[in-house]
Structure formats: structure tokens, C-alpha cells
C-alpha atoms as a PDB file:
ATOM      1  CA  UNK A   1     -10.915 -17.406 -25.026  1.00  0.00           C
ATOM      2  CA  UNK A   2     -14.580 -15.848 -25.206  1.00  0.00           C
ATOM      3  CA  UNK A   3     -15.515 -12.396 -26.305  1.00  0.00           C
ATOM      4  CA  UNK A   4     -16.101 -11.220 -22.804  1.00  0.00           C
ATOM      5  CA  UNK A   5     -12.551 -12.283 -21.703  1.00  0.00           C
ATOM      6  CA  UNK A   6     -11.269 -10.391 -24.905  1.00  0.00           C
ATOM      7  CA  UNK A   7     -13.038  -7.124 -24.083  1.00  0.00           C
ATOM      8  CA  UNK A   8     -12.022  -7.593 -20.178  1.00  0.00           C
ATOM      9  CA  UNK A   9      -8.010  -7.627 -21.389  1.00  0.00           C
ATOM     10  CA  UNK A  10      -8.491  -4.381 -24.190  1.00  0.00           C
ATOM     11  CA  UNK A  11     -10.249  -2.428 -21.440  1.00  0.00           C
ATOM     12  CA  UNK A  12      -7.258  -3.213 -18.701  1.00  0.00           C
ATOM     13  CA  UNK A  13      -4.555  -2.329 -21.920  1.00  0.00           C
ATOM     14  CA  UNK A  14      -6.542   0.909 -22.618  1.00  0.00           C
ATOM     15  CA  UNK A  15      -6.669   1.627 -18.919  1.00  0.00           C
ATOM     16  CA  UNK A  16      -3.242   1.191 -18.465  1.00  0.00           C
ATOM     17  CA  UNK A  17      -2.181   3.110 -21.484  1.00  0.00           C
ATOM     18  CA  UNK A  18      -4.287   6.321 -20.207  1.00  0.00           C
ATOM     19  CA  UNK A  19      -2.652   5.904 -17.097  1.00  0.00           C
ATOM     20  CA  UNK A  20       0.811   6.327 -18.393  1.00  0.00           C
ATOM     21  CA  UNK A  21      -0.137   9.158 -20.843  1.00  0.00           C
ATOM     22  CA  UNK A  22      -1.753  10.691 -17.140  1.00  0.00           C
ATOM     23  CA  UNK A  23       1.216  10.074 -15.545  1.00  0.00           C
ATOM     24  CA  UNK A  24       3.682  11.491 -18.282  1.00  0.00           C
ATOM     25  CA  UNK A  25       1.535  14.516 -18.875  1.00  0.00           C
ATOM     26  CA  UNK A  26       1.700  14.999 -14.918  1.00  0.00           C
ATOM     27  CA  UNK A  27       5.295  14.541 -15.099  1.00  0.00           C
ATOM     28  CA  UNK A  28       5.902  17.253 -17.907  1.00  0.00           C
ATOM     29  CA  UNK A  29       4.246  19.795 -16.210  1.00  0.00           C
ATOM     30  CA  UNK A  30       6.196  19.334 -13.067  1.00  0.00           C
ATOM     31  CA  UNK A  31       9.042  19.350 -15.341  1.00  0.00           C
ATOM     32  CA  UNK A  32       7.778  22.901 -16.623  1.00  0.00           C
ATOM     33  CA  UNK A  33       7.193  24.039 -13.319  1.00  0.00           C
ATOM     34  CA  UNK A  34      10.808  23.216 -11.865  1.00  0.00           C
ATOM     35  CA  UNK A  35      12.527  25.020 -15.276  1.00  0.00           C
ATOM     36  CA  UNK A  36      10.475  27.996 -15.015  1.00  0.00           C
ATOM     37  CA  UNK A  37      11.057  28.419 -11.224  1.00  0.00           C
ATOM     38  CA  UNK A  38      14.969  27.429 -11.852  1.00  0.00           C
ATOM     39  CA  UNK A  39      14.994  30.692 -14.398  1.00  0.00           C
ATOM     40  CA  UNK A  40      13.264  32.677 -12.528  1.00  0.00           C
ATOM     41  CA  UNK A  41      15.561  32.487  -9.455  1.00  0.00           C
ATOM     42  CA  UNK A  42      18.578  33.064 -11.500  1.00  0.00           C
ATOM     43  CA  UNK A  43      16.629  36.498 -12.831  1.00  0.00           C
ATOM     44  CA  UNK A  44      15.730  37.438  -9.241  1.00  0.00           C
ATOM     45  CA  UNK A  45      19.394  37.081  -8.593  1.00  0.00           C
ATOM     46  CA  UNK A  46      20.269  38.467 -11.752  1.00  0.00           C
ATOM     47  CA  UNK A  47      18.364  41.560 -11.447  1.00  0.00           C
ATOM     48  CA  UNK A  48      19.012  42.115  -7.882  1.00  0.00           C
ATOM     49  CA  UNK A  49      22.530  42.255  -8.793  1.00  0.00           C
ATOM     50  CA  UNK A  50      21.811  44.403 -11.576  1.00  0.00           C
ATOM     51  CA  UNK A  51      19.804  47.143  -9.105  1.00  0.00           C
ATOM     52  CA  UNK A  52      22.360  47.254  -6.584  1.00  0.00           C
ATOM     53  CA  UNK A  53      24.994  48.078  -8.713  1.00  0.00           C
ATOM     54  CA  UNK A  54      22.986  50.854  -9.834  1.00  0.00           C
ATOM     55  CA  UNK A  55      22.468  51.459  -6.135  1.00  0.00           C
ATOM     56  CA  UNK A  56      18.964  50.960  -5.954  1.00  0.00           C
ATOM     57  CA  UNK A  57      17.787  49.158  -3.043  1.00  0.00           C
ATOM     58  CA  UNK A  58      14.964  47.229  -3.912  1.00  0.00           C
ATOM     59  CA  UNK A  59      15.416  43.365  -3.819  1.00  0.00           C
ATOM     60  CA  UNK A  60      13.515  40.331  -3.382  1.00  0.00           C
ATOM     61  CA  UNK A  61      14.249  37.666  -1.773  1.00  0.00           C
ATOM     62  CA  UNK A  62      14.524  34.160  -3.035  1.00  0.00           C
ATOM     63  CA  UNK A  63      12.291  31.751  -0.821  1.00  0.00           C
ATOM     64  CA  UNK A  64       8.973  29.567  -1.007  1.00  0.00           C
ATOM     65  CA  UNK A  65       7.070  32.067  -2.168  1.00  0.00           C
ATOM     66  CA  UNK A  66       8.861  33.185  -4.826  1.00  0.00           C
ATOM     67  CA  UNK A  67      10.136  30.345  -6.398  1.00  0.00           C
ATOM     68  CA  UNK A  68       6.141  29.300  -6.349  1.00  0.00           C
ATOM     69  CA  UNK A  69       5.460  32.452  -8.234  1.00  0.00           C
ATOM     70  CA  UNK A  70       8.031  32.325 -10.727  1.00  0.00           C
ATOM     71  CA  UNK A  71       7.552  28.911 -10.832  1.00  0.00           C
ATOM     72  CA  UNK A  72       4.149  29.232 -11.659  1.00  0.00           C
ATOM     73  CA  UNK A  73       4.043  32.720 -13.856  1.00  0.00           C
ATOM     74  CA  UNK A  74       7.490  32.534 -15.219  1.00  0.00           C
ATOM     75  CA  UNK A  75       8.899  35.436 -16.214  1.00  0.00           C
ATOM     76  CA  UNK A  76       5.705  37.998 -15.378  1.00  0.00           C
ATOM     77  CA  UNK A  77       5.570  35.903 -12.076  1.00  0.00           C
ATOM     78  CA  UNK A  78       9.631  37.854 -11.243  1.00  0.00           C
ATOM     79  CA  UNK A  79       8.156  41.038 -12.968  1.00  0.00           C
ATOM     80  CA  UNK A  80       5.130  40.928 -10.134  1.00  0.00           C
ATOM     81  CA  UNK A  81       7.946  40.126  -7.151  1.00  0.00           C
ATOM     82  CA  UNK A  82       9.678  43.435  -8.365  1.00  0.00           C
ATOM     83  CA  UNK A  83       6.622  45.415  -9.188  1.00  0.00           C
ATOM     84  CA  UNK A  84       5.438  44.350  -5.282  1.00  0.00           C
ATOM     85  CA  UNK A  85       8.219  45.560  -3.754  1.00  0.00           C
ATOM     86  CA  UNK A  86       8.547  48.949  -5.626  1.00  0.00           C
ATOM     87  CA  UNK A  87       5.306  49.473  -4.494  1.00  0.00           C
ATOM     88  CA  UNK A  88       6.364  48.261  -1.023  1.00  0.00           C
ATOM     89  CA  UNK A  89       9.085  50.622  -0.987  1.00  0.00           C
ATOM     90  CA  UNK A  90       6.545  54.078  -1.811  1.00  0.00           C
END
């Protein structure tokens, strides 16, 4: 085997190793992503249970939009989807 072979076979290893670590980084944060939006959901409900027991009508509801911004903001992301509709409610 020559030298140029060698290097040819170490570049594809390296390439496929950086590939995986893409791939599992990519994976993690999608990982992230689906936890924070799963807790942030269950505070939404949470808290709008909370506020109508108190008998304050002011909920949000639980749909594409904000499981994308809890999803993405985590718990401030919920605090924003209340704070919104507060202010919606003026």
C-alpha cells in the first residue's frame, strides 16, 4: 500500500468520525429541544390549572406555537406565553 492510499483511507476515517460526532451533536440538541418543550407543556397546563382555581382567567393554549417557544426558551419561553396574554387581557 503507498503513502497516498494511506492518507486517502485516514482522511475517509476522519471524515466519517466528524460525521457521527455532527450527527450525535444534532441529535442531542433535538433531544434538548423535545425535553424542554415536554416541560414546558406540563407547566402551561400546570399553571393554567393553578390560575383557574384561583379564578383568574388567563390561559394559554397548548399548540405549535407554544410548544416551539417553550421548546426553544424553556422555562422563560412559558413565562413570555403568560406575560403575552396578561398583556392581551389589559
Amino acid at each position: 500500500m503507498d503513502i497516498k492510499m494511506s492518507m486517502q483511507i485516514l482522511a475517509g476515517v476522519c471524515g466519517v468520525v466528524l460525521i457521527i460526532l455532527l450527527l450525535k451533536r444534532k441529535l442531542q440538541v433535538f433531544l434538548e429541544f423535545l425535553i424542554r418543550a415536554g416541560v414546558g407543556v406540563a407547566m402551561i397546563l400546570w399553571i393554567n390549572h393553578i390560575l383557574l382555581q384561583q379564578g383568574i382567567l388567563l390561559a394559554v393554549g397548548v399548540n405549535f406555537w407554544s410548544l416551539l417557544t417553550s421548546g426553544t426558551l424553556g422555562i422563560p419561553g412559558v413565562a413570555l406565553l403568560f406575560a403575552i396574554m396578561a398583556v392581551q387581557n389589559l
